[in-house]
PDB file of N, CA and C in Angstrom:
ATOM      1  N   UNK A   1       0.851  -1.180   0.000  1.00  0.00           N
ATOM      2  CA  UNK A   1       0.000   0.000   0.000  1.00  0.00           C
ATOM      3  C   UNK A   1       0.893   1.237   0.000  1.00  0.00           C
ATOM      4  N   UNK A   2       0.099   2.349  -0.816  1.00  0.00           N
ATOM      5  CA  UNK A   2       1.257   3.436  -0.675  1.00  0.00           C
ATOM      6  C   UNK A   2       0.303   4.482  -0.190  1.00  0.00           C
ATOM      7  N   UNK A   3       0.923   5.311   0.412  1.00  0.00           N
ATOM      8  CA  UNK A   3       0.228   6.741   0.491  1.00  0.00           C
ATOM      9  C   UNK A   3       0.624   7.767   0.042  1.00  0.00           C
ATOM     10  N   UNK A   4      -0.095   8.661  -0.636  1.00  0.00           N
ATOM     11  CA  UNK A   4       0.018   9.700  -1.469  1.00  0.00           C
ATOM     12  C   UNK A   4      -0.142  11.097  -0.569  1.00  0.00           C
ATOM     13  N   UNK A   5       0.173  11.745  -0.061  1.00  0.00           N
ATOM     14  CA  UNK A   5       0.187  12.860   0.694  1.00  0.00           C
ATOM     15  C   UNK A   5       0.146  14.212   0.298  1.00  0.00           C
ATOM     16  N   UNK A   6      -0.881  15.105   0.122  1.00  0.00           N
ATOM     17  CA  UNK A   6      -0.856  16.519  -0.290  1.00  0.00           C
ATOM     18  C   UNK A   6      -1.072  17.508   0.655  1.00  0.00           C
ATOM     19  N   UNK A   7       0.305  18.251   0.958  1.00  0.00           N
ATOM     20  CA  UNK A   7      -0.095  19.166   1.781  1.00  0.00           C
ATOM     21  C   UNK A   7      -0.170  20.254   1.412  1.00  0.00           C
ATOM     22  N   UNK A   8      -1.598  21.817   1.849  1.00  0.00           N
ATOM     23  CA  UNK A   8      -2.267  22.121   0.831  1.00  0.00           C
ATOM     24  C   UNK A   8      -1.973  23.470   2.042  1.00  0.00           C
ATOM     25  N   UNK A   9      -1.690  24.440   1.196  1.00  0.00           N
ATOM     26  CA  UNK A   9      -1.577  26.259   2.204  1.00  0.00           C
ATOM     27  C   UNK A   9      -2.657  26.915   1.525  1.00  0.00           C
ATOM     28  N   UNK A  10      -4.003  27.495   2.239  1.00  0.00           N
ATOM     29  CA  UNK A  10      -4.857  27.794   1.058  1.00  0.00           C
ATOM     30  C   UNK A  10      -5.006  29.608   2.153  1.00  0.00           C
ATOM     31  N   UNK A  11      -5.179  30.344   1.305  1.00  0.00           N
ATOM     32  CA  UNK A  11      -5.657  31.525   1.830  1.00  0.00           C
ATOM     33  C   UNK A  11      -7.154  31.775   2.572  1.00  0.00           C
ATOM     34  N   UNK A  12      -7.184  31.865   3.490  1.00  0.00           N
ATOM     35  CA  UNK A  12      -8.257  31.580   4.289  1.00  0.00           C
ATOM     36  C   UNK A  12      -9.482  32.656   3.449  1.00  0.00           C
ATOM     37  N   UNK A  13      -9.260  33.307   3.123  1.00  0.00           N
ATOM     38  CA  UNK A  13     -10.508  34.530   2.121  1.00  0.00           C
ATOM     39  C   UNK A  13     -11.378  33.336   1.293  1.00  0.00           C
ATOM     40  N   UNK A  14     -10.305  32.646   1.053  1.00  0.00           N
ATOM     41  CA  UNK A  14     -10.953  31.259  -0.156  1.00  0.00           C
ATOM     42  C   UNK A  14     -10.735  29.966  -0.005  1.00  0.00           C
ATOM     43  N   UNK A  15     -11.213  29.514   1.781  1.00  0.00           N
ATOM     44  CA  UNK A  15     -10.683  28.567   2.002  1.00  0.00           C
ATOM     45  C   UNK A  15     -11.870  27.689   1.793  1.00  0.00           C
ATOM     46  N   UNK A  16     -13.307  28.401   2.066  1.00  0.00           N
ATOM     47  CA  UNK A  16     -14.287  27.572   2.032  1.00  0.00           C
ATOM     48  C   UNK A  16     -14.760  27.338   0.482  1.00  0.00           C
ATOM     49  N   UNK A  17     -14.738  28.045  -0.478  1.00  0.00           N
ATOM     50  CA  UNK A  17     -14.526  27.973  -1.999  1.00  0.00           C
ATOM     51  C   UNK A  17     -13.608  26.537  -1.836  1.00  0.00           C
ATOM     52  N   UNK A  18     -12.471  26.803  -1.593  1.00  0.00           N
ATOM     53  CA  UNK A  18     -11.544  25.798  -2.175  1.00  0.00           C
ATOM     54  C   UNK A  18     -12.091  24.180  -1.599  1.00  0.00           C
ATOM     55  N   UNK A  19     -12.607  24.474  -0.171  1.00  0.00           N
ATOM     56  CA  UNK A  19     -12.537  23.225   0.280  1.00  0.00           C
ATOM     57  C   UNK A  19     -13.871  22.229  -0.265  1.00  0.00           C
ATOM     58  N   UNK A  20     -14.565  23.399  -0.601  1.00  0.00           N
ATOM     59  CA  UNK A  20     -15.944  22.549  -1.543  1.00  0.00           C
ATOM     60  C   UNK A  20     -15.367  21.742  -2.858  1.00  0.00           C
ATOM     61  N   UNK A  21     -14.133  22.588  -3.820  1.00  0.00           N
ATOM     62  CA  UNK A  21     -13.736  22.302  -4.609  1.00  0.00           C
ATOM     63  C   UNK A  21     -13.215  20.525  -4.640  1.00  0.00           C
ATOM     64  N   UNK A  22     -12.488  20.728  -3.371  1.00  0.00           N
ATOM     65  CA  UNK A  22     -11.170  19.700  -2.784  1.00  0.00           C
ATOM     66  C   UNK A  22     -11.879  18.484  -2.622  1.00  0.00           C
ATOM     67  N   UNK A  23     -13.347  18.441  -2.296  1.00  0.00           N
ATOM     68  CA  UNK A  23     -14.257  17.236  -1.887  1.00  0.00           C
ATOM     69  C   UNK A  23     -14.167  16.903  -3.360  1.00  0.00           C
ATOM     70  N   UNK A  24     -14.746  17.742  -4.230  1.00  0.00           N
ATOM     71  CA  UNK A  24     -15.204  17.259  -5.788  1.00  0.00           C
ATOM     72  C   UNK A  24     -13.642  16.482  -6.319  1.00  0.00           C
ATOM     73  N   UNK A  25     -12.952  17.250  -6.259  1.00  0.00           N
ATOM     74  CA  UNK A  25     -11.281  16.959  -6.457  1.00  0.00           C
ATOM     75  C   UNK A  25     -10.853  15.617  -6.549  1.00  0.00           C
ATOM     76  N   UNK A  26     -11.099  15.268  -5.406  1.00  0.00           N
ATOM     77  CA  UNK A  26     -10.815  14.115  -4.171  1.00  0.00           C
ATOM     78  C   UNK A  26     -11.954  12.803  -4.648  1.00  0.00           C
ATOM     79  N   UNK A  27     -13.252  13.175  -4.944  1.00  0.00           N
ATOM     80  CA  UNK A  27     -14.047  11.972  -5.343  1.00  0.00           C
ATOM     81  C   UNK A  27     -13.458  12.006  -7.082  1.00  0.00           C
ATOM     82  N   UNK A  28     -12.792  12.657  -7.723  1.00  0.00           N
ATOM     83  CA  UNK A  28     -12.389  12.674  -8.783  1.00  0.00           C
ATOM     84  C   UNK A  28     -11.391  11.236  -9.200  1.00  0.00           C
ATOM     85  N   UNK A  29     -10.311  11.850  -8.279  1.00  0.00           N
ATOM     86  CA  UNK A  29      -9.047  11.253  -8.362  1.00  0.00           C
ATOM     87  C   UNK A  29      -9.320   9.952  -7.685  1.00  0.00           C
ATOM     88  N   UNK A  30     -10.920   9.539  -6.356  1.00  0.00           N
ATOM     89  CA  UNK A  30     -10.816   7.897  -6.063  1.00  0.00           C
ATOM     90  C   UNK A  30     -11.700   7.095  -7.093  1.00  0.00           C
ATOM     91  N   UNK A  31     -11.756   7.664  -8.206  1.00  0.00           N
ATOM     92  CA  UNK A  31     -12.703   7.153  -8.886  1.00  0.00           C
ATOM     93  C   UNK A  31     -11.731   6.334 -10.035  1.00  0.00           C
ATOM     94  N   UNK A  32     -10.594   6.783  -9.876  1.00  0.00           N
ATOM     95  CA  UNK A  32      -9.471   6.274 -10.592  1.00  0.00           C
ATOM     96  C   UNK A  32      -8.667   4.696 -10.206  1.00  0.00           C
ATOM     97  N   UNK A  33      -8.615   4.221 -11.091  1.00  0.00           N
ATOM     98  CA  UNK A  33      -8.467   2.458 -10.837  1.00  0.00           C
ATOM     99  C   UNK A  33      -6.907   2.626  -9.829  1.00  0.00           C
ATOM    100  N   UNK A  34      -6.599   1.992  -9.000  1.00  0.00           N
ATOM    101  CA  UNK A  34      -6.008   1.540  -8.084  1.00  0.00           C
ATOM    102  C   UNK A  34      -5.830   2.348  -6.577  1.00  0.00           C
ATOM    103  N   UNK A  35      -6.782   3.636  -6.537  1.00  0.00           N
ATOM    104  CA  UNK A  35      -7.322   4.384  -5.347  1.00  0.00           C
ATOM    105  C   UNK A  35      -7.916   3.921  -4.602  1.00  0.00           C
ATOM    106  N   UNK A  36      -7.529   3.523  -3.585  1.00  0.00           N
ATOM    107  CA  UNK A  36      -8.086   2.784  -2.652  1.00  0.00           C
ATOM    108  C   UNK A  36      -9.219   4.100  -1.441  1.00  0.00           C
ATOM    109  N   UNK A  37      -8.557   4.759  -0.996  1.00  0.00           N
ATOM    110  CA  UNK A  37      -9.106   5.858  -0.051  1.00  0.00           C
ATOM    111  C   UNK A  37      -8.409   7.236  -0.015  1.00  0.00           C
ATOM    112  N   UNK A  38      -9.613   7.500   0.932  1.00  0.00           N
ATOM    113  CA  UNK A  38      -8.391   8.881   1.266  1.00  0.00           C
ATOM    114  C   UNK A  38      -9.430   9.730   2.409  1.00  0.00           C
ATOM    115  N   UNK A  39      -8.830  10.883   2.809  1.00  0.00           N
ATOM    116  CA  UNK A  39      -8.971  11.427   4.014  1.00  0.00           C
ATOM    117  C   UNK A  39      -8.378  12.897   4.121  1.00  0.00           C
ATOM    118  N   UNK A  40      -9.494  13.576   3.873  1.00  0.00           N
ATOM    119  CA  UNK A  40      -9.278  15.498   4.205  1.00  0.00           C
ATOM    120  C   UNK A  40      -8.639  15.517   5.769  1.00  0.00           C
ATOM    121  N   UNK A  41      -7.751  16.029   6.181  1.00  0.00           N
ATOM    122  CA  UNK A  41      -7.180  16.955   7.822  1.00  0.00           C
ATOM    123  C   UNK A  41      -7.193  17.837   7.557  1.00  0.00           C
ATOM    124  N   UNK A  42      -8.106  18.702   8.463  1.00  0.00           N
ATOM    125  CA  UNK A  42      -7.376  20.408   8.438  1.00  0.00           C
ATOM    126  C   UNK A  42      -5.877  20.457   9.655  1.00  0.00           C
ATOM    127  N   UNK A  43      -5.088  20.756   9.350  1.00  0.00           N
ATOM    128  CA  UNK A  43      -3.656  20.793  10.057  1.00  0.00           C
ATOM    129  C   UNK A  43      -4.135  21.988  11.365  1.00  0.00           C
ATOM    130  N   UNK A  44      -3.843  21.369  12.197  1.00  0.00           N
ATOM    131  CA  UNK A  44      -3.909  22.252  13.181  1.00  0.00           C
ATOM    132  C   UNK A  44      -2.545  22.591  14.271  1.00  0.00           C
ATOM    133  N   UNK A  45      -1.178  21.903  13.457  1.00  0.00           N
ATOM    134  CA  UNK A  45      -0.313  22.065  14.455  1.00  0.00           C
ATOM    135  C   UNK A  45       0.738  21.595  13.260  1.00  0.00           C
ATOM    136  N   UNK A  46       1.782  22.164  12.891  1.00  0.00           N
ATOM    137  CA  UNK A  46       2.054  23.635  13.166  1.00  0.00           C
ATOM    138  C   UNK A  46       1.193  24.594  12.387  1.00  0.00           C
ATOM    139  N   UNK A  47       0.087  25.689  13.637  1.00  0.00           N
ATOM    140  CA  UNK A  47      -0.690  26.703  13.015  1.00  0.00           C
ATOM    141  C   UNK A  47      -0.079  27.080  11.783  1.00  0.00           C
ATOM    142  N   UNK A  48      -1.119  27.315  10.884  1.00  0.00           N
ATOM    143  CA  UNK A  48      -0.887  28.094   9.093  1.00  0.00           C
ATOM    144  C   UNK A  48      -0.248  29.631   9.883  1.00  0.00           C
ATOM    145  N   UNK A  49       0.037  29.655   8.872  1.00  0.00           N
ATOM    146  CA  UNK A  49       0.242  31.697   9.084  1.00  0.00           C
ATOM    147  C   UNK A  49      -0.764  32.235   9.323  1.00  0.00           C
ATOM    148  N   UNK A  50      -0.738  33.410   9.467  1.00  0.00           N
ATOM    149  CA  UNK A  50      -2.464  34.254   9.786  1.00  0.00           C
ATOM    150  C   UNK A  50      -2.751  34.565   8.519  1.00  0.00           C
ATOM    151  N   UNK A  51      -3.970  34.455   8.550  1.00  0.00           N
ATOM    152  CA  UNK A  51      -4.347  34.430   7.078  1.00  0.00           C
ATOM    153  C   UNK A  51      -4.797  33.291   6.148  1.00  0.00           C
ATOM    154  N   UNK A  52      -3.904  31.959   6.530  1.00  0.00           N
ATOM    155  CA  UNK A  52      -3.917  30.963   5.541  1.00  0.00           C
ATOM    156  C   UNK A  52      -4.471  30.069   6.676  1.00  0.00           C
ATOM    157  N   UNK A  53      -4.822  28.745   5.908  1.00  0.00           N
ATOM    158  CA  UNK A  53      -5.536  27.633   6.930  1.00  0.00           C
ATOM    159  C   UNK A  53      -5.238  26.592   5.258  1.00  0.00           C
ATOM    160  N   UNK A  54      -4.289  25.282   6.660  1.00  0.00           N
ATOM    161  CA  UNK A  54      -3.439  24.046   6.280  1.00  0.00           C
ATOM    162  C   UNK A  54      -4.150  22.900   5.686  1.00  0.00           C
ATOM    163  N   UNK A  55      -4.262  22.590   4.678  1.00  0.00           N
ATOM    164  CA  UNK A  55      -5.009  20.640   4.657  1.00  0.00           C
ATOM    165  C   UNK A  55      -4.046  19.780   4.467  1.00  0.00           C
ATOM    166  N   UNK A  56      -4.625  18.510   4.547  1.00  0.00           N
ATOM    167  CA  UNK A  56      -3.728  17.777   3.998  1.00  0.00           C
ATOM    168  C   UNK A  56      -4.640  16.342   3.425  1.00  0.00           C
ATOM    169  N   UNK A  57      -4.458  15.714   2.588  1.00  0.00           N
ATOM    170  CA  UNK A  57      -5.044  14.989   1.964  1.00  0.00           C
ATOM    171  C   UNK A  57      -4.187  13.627   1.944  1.00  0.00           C
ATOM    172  N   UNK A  58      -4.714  12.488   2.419  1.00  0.00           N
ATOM    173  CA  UNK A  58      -3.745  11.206   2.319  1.00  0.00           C
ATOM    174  C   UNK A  58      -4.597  10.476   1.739  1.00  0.00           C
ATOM    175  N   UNK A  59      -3.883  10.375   0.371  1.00  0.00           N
ATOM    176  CA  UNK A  59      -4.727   9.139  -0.278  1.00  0.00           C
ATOM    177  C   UNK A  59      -4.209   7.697  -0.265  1.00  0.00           C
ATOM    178  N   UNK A  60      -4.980   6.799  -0.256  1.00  0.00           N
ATOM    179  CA  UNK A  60      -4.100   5.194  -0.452  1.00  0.00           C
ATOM    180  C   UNK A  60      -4.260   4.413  -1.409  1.00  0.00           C
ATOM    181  N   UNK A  61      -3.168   3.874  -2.014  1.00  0.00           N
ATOM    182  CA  UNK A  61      -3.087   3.818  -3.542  1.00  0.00           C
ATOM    183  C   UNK A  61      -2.435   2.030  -3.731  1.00  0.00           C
ATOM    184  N   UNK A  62      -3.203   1.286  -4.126  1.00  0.00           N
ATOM    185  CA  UNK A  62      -2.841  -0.204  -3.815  1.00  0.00           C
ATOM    186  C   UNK A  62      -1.448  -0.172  -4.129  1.00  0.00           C
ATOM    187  N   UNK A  63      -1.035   0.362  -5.669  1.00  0.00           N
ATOM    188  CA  UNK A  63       0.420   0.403  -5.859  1.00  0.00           C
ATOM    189  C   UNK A  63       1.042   1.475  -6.219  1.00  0.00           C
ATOM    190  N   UNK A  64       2.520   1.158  -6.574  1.00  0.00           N
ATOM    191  CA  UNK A  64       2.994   2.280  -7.482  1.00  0.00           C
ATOM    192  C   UNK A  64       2.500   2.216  -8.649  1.00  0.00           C
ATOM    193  N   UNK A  65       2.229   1.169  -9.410  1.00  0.00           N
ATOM    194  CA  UNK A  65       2.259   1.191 -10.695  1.00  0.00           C
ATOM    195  C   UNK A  65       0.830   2.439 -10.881  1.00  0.00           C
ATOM    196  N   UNK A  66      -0.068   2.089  -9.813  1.00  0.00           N
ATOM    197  CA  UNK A  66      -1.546   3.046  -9.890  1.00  0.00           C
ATOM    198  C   UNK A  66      -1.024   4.282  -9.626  1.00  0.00           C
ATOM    199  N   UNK A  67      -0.034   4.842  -9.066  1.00  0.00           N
ATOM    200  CA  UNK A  67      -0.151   5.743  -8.693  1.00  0.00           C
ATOM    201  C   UNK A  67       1.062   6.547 -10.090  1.00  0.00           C
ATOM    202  N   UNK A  68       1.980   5.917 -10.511  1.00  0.00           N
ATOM    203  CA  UNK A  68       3.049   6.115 -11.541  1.00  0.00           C
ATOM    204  C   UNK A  68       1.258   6.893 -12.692  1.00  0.00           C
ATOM    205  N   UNK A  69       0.378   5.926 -12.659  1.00  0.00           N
ATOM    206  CA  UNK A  69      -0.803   6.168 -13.969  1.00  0.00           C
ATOM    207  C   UNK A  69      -1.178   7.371 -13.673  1.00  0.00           C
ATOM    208  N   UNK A  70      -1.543   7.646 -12.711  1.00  0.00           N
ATOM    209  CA  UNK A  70      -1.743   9.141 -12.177  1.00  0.00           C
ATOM    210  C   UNK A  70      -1.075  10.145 -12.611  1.00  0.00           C
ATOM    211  N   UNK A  71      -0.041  10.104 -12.072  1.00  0.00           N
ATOM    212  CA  UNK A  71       0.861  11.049 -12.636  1.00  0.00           C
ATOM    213  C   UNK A  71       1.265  11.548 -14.049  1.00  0.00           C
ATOM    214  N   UNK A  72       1.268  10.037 -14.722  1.00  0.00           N
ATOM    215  CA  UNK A  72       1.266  10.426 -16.441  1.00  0.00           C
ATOM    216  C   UNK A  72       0.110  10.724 -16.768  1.00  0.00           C
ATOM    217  N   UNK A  73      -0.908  10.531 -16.635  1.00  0.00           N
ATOM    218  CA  UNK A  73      -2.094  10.517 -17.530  1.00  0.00           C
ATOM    219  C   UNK A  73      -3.172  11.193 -16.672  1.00  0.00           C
ATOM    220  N   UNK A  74      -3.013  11.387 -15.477  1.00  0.00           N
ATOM    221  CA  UNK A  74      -4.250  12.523 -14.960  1.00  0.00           C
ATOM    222  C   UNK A  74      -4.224  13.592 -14.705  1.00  0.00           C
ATOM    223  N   UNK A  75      -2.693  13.366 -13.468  1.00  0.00           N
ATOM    224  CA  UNK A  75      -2.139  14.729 -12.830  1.00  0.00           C
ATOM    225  C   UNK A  75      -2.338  16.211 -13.365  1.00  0.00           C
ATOM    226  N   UNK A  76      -1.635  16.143 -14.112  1.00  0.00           N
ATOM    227  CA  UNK A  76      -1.853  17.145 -14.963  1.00  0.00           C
ATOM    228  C   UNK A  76      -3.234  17.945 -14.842  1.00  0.00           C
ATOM    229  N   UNK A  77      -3.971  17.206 -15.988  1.00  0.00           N
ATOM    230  CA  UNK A  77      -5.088  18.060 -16.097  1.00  0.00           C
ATOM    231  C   UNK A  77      -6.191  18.612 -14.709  1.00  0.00           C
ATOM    232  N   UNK A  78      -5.825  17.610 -13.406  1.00  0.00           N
ATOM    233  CA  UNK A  78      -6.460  17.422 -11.666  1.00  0.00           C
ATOM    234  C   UNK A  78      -5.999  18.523 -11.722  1.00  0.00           C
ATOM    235  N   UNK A  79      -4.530  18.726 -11.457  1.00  0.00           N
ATOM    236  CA  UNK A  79      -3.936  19.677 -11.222  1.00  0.00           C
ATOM    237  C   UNK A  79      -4.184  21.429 -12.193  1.00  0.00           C
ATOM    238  N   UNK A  80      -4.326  21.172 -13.213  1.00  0.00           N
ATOM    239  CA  UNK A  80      -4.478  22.413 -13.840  1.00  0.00           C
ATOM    240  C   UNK A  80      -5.528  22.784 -13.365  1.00  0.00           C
ATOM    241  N   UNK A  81      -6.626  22.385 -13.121  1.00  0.00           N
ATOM    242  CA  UNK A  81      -8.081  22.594 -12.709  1.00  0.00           C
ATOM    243  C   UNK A  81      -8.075  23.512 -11.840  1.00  0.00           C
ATOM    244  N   UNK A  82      -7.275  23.138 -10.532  1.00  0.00           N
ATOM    245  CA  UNK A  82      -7.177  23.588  -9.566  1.00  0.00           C
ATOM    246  C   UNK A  82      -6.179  24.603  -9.290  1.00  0.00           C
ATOM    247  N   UNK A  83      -5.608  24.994 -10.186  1.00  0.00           N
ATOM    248  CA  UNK A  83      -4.761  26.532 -10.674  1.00  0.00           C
ATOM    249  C   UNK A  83      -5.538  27.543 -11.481  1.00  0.00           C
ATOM    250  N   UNK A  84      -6.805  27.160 -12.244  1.00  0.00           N
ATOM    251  CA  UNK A  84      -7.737  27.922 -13.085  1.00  0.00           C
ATOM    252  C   UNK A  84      -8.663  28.055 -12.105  1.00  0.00           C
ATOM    253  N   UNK A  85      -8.963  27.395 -11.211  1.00  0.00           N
ATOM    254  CA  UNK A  85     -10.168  27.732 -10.409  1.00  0.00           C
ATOM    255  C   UNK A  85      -9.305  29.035  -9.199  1.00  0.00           C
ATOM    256  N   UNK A  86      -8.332  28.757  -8.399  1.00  0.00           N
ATOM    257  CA  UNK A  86      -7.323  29.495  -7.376  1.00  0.00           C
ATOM    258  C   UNK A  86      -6.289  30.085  -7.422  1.00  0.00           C
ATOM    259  N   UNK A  87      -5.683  29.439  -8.769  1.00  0.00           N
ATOM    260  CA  UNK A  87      -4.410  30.486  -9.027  1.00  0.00           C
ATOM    261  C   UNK A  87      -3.318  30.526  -7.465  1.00  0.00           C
ATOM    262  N   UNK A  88      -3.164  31.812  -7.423  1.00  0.00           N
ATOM    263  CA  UNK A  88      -2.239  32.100  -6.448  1.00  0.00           C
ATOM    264  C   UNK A  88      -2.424  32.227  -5.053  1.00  0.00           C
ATOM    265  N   UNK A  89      -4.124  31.389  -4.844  1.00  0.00           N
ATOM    266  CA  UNK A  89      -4.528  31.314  -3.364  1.00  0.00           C
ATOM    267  C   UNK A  89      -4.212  30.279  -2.322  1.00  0.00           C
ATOM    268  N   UNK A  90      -2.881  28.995  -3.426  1.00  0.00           N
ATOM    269  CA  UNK A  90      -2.900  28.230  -2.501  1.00  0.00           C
ATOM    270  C   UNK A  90      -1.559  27.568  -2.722  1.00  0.00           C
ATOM    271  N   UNK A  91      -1.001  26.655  -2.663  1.00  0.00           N
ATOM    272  CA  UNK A  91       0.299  25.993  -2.399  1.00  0.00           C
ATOM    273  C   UNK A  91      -0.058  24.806  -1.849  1.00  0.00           C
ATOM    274  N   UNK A  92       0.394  23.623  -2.742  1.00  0.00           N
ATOM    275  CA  UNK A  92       0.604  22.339  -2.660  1.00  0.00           C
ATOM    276  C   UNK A  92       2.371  21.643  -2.606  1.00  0.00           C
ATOM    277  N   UNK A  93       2.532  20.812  -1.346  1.00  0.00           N
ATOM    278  CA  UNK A  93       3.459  20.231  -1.457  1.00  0.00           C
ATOM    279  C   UNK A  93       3.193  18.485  -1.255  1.00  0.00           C
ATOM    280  N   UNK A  94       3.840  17.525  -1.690  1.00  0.00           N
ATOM    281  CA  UNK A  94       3.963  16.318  -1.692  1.00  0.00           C
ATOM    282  C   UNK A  94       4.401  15.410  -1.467  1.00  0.00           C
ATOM    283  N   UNK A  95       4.194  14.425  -1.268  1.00  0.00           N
ATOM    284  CA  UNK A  95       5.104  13.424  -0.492  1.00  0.00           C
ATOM    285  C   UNK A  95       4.358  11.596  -0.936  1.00  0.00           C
ATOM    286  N   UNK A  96       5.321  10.970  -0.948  1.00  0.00           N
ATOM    287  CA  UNK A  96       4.870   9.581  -1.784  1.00  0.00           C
ATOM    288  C   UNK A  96       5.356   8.805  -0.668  1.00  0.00           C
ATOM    289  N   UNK A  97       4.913   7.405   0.192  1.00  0.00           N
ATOM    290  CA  UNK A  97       5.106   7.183   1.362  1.00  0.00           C
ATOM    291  C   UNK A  97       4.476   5.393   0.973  1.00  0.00           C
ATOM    292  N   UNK A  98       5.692   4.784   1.453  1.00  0.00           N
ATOM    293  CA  UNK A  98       5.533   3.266   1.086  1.00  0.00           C
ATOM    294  C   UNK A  98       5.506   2.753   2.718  1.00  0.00           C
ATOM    295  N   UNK A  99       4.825   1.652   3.184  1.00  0.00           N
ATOM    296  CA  UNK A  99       4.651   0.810   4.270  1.00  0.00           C
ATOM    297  C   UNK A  99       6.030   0.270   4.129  1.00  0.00           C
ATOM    298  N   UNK A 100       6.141  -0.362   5.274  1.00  0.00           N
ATOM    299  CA  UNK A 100       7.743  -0.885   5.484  1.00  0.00           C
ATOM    300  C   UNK A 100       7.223  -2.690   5.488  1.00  0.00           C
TER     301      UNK A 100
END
Protein backbone atom coordinates (compact mmCIF):
# COMPACT_ATOMS: atom_id res chain seq x y z
CA UNK A 1 0.00 0.00 0.00
CA UNK A 2 1.26 3.44 -0.67
CA UNK A 3 0.23 6.74 0.49
CA UNK A 4 0.02 9.70 -1.47
CA UNK A 5 0.19 12.86 0.69
CA UNK A 6 -0.86 16.52 -0.29
CA UNK A 7 -0.09 19.17 1.78
CA UNK A 8 -2.27 22.12 0.83
CA UNK A 9 -1.58 26.26 2.20
CA UNK A 10 -4.86 27.79 1.06
CA UNK A 11 -5.66 31.52 1.83
CA UNK A 12 -8.26 31.58 4.29
CA UNK A 13 -10.51 34.53 2.12
CA UNK A 14 -10.95 31.26 -0.16
CA UNK A 15 -10.68 28.57 2.00
CA UNK A 16 -14.29 27.57 2.03
CA UNK A 17 -14.53 27.97 -2.00
CA UNK A 18 -11.54 25.80 -2.18
CA UNK A 19 -12.54 23.23 0.28
CA UNK A 20 -15.94 22.55 -1.54
CA UNK A 21 -13.74 22.30 -4.61
CA UNK A 22 -11.17 19.70 -2.78
CA UNK A 23 -14.26 17.24 -1.89
CA UNK A 24 -15.20 17.26 -5.79
CA UNK A 25 -11.28 16.96 -6.46
CA UNK A 26 -10.81 14.11 -4.17
CA UNK A 27 -14.05 11.97 -5.34
CA UNK A 28 -12.39 12.67 -8.78
CA UNK A 29 -9.05 11.25 -8.36
CA UNK A 30 -10.82 7.90 -6.06
CA UNK A 31 -12.70 7.15 -8.89
CA UNK A 32 -9.47 6.27 -10.59
CA UNK A 33 -8.47 2.46 -10.84
CA UNK A 34 -6.01 1.54 -8.08
CA UNK A 35 -7.32 4.38 -5.35
CA UNK A 36 -8.09 2.78 -2.65
CA UNK A 37 -9.11 5.86 -0.05
CA UNK A 38 -8.39 8.88 1.27
CA UNK A 39 -8.97 11.43 4.01
CA UNK A 40 -9.28 15.50 4.20
CA UNK A 41 -7.18 16.96 7.82
CA UNK A 42 -7.38 20.41 8.44
CA UNK A 43 -3.66 20.79 10.06
CA UNK A 44 -3.91 22.25 13.18
CA UNK A 45 -0.31 22.07 14.46
CA UNK A 46 2.05 23.64 13.17
CA UNK A 47 -0.69 26.70 13.01
CA UNK A 48 -0.89 28.09 9.09
CA UNK A 49 0.24 31.70 9.08
CA UNK A 50 -2.46 34.25 9.79
CA UNK A 51 -4.35 34.43 7.08
CA UNK A 52 -3.92 30.96 5.54
CA UNK A 53 -5.54 27.63 6.93
CA UNK A 54 -3.44 24.05 6.28
CA UNK A 55 -5.01 20.64 4.66
CA UNK A 56 -3.73 17.78 4.00
CA UNK A 57 -5.04 14.99 1.96
CA UNK A 58 -3.75 11.21 2.32
CA UNK A 59 -4.73 9.14 -0.28
CA UNK A 60 -4.10 5.19 -0.45
CA UNK A 61 -3.09 3.82 -3.54
CA UNK A 62 -2.84 -0.20 -3.81
CA UNK A 63 0.42 0.40 -5.86
CA UNK A 64 2.99 2.28 -7.48
CA UNK A 65 2.26 1.19 -10.70
CA UNK A 66 -1.55 3.05 -9.89
CA UNK A 67 -0.15 5.74 -8.69
CA UNK A 68 3.05 6.12 -11.54
CA UNK A 69 -0.80 6.17 -13.97
CA UNK A 70 -1.74 9.14 -12.18
CA UNK A 71 0.86 11.05 -12.64
CA UNK A 72 1.27 10.43 -16.44
CA UNK A 73 -2.09 10.52 -17.53
CA UNK A 74 -4.25 12.52 -14.96
CA UNK A 75 -2.14 14.73 -12.83
CA UNK A 76 -1.85 17.15 -14.96
CA UNK A 77 -5.09 18.06 -16.10
CA UNK A 78 -6.46 17.42 -11.67
CA UNK A 79 -3.94 19.68 -11.22
CA UNK A 80 -4.48 22.41 -13.84
CA UNK A 81 -8.08 22.59 -12.71
CA UNK A 82 -7.18 23.59 -9.57
CA UNK A 83 -4.76 26.53 -10.67
CA UNK A 84 -7.74 27.92 -13.08
CA UNK A 85 -10.17 27.73 -10.41
CA UNK A 86 -7.32 29.49 -7.38
CA UNK A 87 -4.41 30.49 -9.03
CA UNK A 88 -2.24 32.10 -6.45
CA UNK A 89 -4.53 31.31 -3.36
CA UNK A 90 -2.90 28.23 -2.50
CA UNK A 91 0.30 25.99 -2.40
CA UNK A 92 0.60 22.34 -2.66
CA UNK A 93 3.46 20.23 -1.46
CA UNK A 94 3.96 16.32 -1.69
CA UNK A 95 5.10 13.42 -0.49
CA UNK A 96 4.87 9.58 -1.78
CA UNK A 97 5.11 7.18 1.36
CA UNK A 98 5.53 3.27 1.09
CA UNK A 99 4.65 0.81 4.27
CA UNK A 100 7.74 -0.89 5.48
Amino acid sequence: MIVYEVNLDVRADVYDAYRAWLAAHVGEILALPGFVSAEIFDVRDPAPAEGRRALTVCYRVADEVSLDRYFAEHAPRLREDGQRRFGGAFTATRRVLAGA
